[in-house]
PDB file of N, CA and C in Angstrom:
ATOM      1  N   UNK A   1    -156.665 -35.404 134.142  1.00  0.00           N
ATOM      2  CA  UNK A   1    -155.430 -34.734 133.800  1.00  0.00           C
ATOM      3  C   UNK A   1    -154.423 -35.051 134.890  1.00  0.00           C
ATOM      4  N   UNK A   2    -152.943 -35.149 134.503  1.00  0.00           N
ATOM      5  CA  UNK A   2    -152.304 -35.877 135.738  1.00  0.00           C
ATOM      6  C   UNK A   2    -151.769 -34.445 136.406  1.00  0.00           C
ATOM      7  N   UNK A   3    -151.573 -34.715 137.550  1.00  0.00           N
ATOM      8  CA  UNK A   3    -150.741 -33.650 138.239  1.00  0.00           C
ATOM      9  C   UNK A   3    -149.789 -32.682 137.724  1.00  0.00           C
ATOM     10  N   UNK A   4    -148.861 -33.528 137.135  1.00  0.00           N
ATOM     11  CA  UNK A   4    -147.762 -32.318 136.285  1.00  0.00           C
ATOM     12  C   UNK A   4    -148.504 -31.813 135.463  1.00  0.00           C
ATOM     13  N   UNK A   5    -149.384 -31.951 134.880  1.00  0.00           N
ATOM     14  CA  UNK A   5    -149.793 -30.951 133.620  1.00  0.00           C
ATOM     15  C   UNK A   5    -151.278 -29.850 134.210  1.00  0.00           C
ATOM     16  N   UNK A   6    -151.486 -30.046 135.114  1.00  0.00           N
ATOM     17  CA  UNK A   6    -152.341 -29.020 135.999  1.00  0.00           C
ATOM     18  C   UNK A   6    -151.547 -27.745 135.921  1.00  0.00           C
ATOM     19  N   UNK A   7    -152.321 -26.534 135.619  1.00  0.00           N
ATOM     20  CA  UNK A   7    -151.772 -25.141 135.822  1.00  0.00           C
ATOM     21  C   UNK A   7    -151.062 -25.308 137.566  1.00  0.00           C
ATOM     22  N   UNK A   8    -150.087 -24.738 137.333  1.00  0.00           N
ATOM     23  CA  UNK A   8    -149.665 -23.432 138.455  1.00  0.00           C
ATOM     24  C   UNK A   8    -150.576 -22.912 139.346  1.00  0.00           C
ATOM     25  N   UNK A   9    -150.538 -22.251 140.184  1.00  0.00           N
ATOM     26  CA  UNK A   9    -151.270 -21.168 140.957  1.00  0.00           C
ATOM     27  C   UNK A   9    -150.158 -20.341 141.114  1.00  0.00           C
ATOM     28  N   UNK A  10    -148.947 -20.570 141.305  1.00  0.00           N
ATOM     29  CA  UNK A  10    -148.097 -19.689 141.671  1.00  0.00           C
ATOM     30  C   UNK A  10    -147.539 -18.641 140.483  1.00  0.00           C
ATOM     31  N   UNK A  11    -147.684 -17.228 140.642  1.00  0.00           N
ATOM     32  CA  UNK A  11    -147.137 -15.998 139.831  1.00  0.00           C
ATOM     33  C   UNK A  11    -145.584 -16.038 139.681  1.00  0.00           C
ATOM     34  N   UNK A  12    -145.623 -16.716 138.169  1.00  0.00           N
ATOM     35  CA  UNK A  12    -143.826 -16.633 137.759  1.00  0.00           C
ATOM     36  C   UNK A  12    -144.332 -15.061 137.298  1.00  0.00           C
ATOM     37  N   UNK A  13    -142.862 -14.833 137.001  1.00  0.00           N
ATOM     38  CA  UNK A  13    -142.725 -13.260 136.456  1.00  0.00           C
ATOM     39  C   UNK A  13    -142.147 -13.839 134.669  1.00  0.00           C
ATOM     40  N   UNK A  14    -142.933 -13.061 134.064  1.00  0.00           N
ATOM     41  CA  UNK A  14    -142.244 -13.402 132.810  1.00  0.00           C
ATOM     42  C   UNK A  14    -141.372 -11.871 132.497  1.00  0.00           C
ATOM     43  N   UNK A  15    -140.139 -12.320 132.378  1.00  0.00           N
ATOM     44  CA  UNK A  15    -139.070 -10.735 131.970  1.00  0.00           C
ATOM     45  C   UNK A  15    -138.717 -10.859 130.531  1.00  0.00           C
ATOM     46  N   UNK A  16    -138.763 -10.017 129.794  1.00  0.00           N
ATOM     47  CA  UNK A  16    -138.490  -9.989 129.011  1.00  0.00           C
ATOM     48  C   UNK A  16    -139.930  -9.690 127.904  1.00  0.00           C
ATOM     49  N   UNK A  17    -140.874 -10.029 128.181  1.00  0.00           N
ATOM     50  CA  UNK A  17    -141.942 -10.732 126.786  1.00  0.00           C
ATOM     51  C   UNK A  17    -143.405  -9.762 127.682  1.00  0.00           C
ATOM     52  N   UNK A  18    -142.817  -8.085 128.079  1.00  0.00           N
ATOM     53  CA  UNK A  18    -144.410  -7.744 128.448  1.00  0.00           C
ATOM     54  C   UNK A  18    -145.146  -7.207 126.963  1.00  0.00           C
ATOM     55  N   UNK A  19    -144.046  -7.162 125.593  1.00  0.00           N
ATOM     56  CA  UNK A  19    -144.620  -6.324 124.703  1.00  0.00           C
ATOM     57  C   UNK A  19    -145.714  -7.372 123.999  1.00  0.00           C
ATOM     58  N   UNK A  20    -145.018  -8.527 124.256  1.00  0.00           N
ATOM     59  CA  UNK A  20    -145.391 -10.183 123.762  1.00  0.00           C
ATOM     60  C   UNK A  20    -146.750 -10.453 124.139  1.00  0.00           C
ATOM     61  N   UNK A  21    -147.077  -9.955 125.385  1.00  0.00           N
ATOM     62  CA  UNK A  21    -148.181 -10.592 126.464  1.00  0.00           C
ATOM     63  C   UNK A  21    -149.065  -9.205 125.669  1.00  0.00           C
ATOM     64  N   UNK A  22    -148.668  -8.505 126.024  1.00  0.00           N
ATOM     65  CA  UNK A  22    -149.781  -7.514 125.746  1.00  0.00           C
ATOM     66  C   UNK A  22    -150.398  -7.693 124.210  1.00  0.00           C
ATOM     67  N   UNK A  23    -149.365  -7.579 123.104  1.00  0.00           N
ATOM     68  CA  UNK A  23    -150.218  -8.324 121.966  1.00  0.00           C
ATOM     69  C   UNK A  23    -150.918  -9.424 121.820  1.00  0.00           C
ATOM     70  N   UNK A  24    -150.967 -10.396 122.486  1.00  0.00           N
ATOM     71  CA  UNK A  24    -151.062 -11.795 122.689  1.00  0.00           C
ATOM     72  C   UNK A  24    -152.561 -11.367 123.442  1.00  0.00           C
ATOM     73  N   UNK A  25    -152.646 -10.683 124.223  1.00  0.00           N
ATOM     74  CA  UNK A  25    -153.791  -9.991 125.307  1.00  0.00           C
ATOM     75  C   UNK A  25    -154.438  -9.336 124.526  1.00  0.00           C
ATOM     76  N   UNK A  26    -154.295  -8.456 123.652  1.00  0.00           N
ATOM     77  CA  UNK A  26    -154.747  -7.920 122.656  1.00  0.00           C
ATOM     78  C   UNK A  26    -155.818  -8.544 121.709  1.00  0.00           C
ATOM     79  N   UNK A  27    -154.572  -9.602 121.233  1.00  0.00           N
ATOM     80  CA  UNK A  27    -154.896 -10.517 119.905  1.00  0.00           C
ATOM     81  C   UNK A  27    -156.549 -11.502 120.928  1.00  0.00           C
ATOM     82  N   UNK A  28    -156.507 -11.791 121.910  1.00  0.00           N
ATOM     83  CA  UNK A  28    -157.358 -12.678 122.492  1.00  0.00           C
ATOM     84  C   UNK A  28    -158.521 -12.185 122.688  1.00  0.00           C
ATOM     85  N   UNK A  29    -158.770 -10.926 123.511  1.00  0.00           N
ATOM     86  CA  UNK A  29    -160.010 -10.193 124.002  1.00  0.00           C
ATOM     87  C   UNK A  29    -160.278  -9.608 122.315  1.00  0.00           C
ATOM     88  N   UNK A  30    -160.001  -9.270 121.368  1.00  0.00           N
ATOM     89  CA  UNK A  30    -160.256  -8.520 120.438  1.00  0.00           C
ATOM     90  C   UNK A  30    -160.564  -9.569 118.815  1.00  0.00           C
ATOM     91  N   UNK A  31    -159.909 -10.737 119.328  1.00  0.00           N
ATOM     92  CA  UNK A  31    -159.376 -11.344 118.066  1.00  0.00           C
ATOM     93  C   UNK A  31    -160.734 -11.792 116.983  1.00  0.00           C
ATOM     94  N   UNK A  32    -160.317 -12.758 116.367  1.00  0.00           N
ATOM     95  CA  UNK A  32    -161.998 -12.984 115.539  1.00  0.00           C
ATOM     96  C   UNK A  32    -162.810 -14.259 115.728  1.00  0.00           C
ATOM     97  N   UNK A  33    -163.809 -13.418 115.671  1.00  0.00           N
ATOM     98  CA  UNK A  33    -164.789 -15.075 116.309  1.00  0.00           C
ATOM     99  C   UNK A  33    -164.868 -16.002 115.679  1.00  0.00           C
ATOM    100  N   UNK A  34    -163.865 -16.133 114.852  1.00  0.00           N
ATOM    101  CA  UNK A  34    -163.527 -17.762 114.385  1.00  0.00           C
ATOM    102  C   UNK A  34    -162.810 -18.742 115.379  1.00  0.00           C
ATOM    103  N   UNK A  35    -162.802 -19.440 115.567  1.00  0.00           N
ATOM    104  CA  UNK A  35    -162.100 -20.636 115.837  1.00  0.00           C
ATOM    105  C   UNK A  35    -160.338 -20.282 115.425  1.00  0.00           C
ATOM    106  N   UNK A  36    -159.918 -19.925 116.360  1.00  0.00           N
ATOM    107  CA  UNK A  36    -158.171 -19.578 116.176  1.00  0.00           C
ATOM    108  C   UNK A  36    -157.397 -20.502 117.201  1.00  0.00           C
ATOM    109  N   UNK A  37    -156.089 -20.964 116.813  1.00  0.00           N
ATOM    110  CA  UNK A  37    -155.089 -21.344 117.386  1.00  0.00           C
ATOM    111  C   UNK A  37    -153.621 -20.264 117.309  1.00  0.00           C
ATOM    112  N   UNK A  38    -153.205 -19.762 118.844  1.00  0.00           N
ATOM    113  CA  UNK A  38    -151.864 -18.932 118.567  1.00  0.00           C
ATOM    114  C   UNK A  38    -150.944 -19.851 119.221  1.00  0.00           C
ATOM    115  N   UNK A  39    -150.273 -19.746 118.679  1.00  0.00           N
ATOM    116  CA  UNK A  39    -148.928 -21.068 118.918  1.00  0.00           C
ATOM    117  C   UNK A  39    -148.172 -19.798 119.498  1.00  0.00           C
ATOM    118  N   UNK A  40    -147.204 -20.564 120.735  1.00  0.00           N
ATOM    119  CA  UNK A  40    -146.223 -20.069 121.443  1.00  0.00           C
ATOM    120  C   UNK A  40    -145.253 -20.617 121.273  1.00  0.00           C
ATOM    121  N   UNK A  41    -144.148 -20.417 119.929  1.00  0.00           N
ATOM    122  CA  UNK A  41    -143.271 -20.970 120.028  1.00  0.00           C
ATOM    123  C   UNK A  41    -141.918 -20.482 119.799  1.00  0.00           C
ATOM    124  N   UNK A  42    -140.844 -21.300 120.604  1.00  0.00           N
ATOM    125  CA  UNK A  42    -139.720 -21.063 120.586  1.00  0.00           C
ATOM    126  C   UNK A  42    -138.657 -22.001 121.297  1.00  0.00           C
ATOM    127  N   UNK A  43    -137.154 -21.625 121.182  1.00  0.00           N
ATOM    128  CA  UNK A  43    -136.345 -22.314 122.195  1.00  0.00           C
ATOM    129  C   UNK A  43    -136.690 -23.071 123.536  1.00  0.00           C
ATOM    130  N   UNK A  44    -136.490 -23.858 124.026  1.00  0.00           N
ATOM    131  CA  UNK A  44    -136.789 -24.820 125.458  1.00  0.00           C
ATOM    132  C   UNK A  44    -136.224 -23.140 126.415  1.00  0.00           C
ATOM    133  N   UNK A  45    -136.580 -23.072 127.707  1.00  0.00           N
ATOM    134  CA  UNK A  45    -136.484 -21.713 128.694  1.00  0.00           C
ATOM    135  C   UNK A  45    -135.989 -20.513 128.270  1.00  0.00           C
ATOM    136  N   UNK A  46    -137.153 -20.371 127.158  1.00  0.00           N
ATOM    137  CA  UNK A  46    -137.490 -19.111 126.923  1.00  0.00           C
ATOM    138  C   UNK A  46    -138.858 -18.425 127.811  1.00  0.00           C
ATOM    139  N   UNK A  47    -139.300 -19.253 128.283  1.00  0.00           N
ATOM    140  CA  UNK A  47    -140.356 -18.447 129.135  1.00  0.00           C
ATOM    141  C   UNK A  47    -142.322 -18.994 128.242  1.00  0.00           C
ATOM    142  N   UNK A  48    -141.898 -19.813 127.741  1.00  0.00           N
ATOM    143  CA  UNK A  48    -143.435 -19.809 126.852  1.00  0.00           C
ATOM    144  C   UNK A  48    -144.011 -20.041 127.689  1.00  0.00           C
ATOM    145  N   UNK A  49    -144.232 -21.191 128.095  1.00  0.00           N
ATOM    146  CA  UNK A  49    -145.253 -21.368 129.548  1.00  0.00           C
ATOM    147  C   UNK A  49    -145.176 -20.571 130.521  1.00  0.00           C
ATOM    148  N   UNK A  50    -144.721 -19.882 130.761  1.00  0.00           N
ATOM    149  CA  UNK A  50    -144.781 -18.693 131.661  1.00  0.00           C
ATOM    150  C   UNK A  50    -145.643 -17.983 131.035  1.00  0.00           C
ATOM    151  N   UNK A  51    -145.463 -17.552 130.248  1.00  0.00           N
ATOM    152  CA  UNK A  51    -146.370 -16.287 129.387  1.00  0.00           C
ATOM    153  C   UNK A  51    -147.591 -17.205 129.370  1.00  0.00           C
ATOM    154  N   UNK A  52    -148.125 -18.356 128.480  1.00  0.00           N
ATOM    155  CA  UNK A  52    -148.560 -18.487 128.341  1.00  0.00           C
ATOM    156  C   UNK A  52    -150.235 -18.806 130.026  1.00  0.00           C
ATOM    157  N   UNK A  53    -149.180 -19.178 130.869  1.00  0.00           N
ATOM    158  CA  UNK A  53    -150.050 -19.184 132.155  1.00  0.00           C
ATOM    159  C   UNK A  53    -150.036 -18.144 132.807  1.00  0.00           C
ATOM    160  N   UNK A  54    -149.941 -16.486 132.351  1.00  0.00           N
ATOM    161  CA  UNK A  54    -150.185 -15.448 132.709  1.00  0.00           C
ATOM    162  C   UNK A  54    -151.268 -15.096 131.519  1.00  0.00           C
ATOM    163  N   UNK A  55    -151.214 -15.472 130.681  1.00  0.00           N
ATOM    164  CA  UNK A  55    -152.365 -15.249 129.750  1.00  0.00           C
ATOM    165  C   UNK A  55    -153.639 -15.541 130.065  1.00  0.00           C
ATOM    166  N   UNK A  56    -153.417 -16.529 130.458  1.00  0.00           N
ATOM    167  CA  UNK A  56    -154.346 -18.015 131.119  1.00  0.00           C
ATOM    168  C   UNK A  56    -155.239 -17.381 132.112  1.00  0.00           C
ATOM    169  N   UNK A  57    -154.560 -17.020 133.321  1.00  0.00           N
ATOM    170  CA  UNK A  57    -155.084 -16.136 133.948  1.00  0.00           C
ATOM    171  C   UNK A  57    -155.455 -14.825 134.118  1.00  0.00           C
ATOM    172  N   UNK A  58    -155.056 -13.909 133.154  1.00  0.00           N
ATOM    173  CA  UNK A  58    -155.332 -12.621 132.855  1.00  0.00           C
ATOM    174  C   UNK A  58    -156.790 -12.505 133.012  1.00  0.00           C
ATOM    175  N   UNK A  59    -157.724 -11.890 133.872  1.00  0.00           N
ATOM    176  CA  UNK A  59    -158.948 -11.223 134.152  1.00  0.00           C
ATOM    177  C   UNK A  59    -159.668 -10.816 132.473  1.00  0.00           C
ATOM    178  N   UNK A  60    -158.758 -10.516 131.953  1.00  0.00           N
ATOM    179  CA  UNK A  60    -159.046  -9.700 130.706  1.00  0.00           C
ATOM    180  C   UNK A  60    -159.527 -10.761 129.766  1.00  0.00           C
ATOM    181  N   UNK A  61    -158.404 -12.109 129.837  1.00  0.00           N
ATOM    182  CA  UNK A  61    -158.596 -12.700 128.707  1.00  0.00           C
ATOM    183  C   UNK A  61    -159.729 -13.620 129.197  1.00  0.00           C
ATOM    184  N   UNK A  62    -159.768 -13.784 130.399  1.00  0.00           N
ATOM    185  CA  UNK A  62    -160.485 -14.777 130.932  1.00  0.00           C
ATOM    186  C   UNK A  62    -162.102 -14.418 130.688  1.00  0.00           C
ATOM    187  N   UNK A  63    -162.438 -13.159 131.303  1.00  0.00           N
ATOM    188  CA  UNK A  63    -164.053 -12.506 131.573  1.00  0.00           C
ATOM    189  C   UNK A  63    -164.895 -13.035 130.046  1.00  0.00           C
ATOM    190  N   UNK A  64    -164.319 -12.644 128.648  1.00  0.00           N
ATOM    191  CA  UNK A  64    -164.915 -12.796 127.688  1.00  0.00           C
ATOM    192  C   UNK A  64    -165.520 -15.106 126.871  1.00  0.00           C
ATOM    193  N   UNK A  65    -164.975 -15.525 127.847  1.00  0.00           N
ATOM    194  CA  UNK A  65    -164.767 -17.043 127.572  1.00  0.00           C
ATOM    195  C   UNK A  65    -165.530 -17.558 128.728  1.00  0.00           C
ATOM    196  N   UNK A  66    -166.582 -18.365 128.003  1.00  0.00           N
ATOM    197  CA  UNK A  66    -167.471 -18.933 129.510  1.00  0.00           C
ATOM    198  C   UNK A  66    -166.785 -20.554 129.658  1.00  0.00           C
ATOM    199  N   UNK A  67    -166.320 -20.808 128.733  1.00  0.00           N
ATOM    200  CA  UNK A  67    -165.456 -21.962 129.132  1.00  0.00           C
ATOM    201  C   UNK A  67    -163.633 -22.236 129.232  1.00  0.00           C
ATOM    202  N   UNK A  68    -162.903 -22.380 130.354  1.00  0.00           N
ATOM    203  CA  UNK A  68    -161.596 -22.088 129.870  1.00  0.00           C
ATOM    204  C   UNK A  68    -160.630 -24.163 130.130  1.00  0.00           C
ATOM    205  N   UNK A  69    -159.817 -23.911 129.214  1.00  0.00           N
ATOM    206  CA  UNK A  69    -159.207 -25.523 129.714  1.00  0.00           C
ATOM    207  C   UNK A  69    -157.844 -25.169 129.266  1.00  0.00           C
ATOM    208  N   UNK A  70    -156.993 -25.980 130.305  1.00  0.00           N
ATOM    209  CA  UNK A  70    -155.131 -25.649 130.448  1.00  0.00           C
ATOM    210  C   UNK A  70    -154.743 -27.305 129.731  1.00  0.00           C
ATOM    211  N   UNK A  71    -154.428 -27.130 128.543  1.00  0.00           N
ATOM    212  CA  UNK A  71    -153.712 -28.409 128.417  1.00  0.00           C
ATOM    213  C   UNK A  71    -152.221 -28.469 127.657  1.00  0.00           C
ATOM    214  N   UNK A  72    -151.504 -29.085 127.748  1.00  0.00           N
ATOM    215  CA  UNK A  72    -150.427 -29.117 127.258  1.00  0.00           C
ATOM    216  C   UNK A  72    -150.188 -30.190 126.113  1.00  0.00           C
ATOM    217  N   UNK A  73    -149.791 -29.951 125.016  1.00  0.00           N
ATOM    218  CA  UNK A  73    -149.476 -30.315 123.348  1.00  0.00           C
ATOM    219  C   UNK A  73    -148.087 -31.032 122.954  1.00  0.00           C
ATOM    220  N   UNK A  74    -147.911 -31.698 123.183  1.00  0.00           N
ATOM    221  CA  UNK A  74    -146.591 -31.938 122.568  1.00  0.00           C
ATOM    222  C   UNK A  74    -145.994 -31.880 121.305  1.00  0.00           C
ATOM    223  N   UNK A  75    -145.134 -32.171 120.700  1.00  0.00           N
ATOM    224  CA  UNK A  75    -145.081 -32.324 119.053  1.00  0.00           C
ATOM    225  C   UNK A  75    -145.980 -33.565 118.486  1.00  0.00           C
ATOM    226  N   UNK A  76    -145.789 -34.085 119.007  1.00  0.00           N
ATOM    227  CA  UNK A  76    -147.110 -35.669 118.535  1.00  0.00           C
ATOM    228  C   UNK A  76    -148.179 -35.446 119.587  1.00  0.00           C
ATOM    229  N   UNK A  77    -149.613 -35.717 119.005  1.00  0.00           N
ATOM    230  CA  UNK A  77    -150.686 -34.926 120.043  1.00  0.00           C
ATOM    231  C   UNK A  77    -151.969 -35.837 118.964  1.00  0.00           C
ATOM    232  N   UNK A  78    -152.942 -36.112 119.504  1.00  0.00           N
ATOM    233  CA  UNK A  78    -154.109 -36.928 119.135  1.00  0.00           C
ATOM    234  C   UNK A  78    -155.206 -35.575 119.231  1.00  0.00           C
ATOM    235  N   UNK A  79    -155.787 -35.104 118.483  1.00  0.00           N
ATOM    236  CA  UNK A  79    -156.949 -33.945 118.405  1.00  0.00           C
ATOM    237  C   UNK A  79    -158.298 -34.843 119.024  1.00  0.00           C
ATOM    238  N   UNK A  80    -158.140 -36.171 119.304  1.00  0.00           N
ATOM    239  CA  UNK A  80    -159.273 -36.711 119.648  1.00  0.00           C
ATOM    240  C   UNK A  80    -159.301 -36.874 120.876  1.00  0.00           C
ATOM    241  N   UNK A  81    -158.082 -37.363 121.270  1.00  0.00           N
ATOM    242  CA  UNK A  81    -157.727 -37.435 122.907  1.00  0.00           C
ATOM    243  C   UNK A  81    -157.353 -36.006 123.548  1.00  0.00           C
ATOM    244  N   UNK A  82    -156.966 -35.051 122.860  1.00  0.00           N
ATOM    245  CA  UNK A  82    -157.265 -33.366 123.416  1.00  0.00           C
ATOM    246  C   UNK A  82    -158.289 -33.052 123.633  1.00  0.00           C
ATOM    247  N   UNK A  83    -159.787 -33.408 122.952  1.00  0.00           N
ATOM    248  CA  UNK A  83    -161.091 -33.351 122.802  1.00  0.00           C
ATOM    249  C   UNK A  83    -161.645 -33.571 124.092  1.00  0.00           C
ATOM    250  N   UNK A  84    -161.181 -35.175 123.918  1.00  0.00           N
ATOM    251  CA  UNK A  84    -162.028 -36.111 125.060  1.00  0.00           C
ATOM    252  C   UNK A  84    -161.259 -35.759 126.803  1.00  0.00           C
ATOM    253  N   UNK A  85    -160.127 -35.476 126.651  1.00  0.00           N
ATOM    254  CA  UNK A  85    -159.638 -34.905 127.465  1.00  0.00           C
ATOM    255  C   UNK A  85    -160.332 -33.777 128.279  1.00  0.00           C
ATOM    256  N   UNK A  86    -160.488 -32.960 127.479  1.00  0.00           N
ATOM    257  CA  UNK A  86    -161.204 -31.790 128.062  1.00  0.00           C
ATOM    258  C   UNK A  86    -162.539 -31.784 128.311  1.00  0.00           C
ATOM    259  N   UNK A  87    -163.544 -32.995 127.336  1.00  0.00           N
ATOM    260  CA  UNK A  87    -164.810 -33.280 127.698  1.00  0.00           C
ATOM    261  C   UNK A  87    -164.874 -33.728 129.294  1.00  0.00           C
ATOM    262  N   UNK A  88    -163.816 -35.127 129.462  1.00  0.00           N
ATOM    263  CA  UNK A  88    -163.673 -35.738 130.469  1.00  0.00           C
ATOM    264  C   UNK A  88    -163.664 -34.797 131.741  1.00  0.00           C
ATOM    265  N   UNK A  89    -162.657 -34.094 131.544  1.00  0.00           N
ATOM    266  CA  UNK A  89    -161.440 -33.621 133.090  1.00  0.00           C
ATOM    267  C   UNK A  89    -162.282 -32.693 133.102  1.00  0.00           C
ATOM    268  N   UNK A  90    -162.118 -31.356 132.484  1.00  0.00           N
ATOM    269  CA  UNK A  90    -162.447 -29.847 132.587  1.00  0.00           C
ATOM    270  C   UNK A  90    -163.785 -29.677 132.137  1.00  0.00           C
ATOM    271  N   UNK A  91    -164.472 -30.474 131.449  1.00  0.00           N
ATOM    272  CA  UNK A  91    -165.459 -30.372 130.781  1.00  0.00           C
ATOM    273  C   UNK A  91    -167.057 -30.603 131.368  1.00  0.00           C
ATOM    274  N   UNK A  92    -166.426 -31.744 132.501  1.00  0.00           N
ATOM    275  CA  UNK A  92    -167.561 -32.139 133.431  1.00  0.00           C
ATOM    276  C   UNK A  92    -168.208 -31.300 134.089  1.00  0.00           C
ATOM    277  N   UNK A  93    -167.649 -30.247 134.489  1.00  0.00           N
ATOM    278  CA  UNK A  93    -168.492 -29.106 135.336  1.00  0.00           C
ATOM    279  C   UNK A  93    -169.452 -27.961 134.369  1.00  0.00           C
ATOM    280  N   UNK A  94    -169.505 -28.236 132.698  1.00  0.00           N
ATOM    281  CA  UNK A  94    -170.545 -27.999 131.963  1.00  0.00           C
ATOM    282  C   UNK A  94    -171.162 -28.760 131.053  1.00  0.00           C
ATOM    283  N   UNK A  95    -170.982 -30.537 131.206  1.00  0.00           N
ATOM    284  CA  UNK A  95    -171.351 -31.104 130.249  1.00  0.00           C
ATOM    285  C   UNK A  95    -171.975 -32.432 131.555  1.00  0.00           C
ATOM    286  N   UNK A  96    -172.867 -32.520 131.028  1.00  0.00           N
ATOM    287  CA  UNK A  96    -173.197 -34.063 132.460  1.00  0.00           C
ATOM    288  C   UNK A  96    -172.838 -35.519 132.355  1.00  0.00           C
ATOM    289  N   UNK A  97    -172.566 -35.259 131.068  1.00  0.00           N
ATOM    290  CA  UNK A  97    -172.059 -36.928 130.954  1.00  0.00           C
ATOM    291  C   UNK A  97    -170.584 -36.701 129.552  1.00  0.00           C
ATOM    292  N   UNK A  98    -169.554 -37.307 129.147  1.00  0.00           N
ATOM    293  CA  UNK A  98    -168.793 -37.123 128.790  1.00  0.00           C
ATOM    294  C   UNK A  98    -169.138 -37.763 126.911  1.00  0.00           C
ATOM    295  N   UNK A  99    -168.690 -37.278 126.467  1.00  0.00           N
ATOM    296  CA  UNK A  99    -169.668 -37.618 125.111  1.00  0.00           C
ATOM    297  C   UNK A  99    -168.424 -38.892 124.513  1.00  0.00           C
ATOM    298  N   UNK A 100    -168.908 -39.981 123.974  1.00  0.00           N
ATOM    299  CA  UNK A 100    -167.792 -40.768 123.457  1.00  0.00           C
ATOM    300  C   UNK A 100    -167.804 -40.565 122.158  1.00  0.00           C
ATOM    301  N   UNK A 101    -166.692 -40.294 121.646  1.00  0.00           N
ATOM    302  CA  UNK A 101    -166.743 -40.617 119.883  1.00  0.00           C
ATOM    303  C   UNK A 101    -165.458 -41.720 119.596  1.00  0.00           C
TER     304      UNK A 101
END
């Protein structure tokens, strides 16, 4: 994963969006054990990635997930190279060898 797209460590404040986070926090620790995608979307600096890397790190959302991976999507995006991505980079510290498809 290249540098720019590595999480943060540093605590932005998201203003505006605590009613947002908390449903979103909600929707995650509670949600259904299917296989879900929640899209964060909106205007360019509205704060999504902010929220979304306070989510990220939330204790709450985190404790229930034995595996977690930060990647970023663009509008054009390969589901195979998101895959292998995460097998590769994030994936290595529970998988021993990287699986090719």
């Amino acid at each position: 994963m290249k540098s720019k797209d590595k999480i943060s460590l540093t605590h932005e404040v998201v203003v505006g969006l605590v009613d947002e986070a908390e449903k979103l926090i909600d929707r995650l620790i509670r949600g259904s054990s299917n296989l879900e995608i929640i899209p964060i979307i909106g205007m360019p600096g509205l704060g999504k990635t902010t929220l979304a890397k306070k989510l990220y790190r939330n204790p709450s959302v985190l404790h229930p997930f034995h595996i977690h991976f930060w990647c970023s999507v663009s509008h054009v995006y390969n589901k195979k190279n998101l895959l292998l991505q995460f097998l590769c980079d994030e994936g290595k510290h529970y998988f021993k060898s990287c699986i090719k498809i």
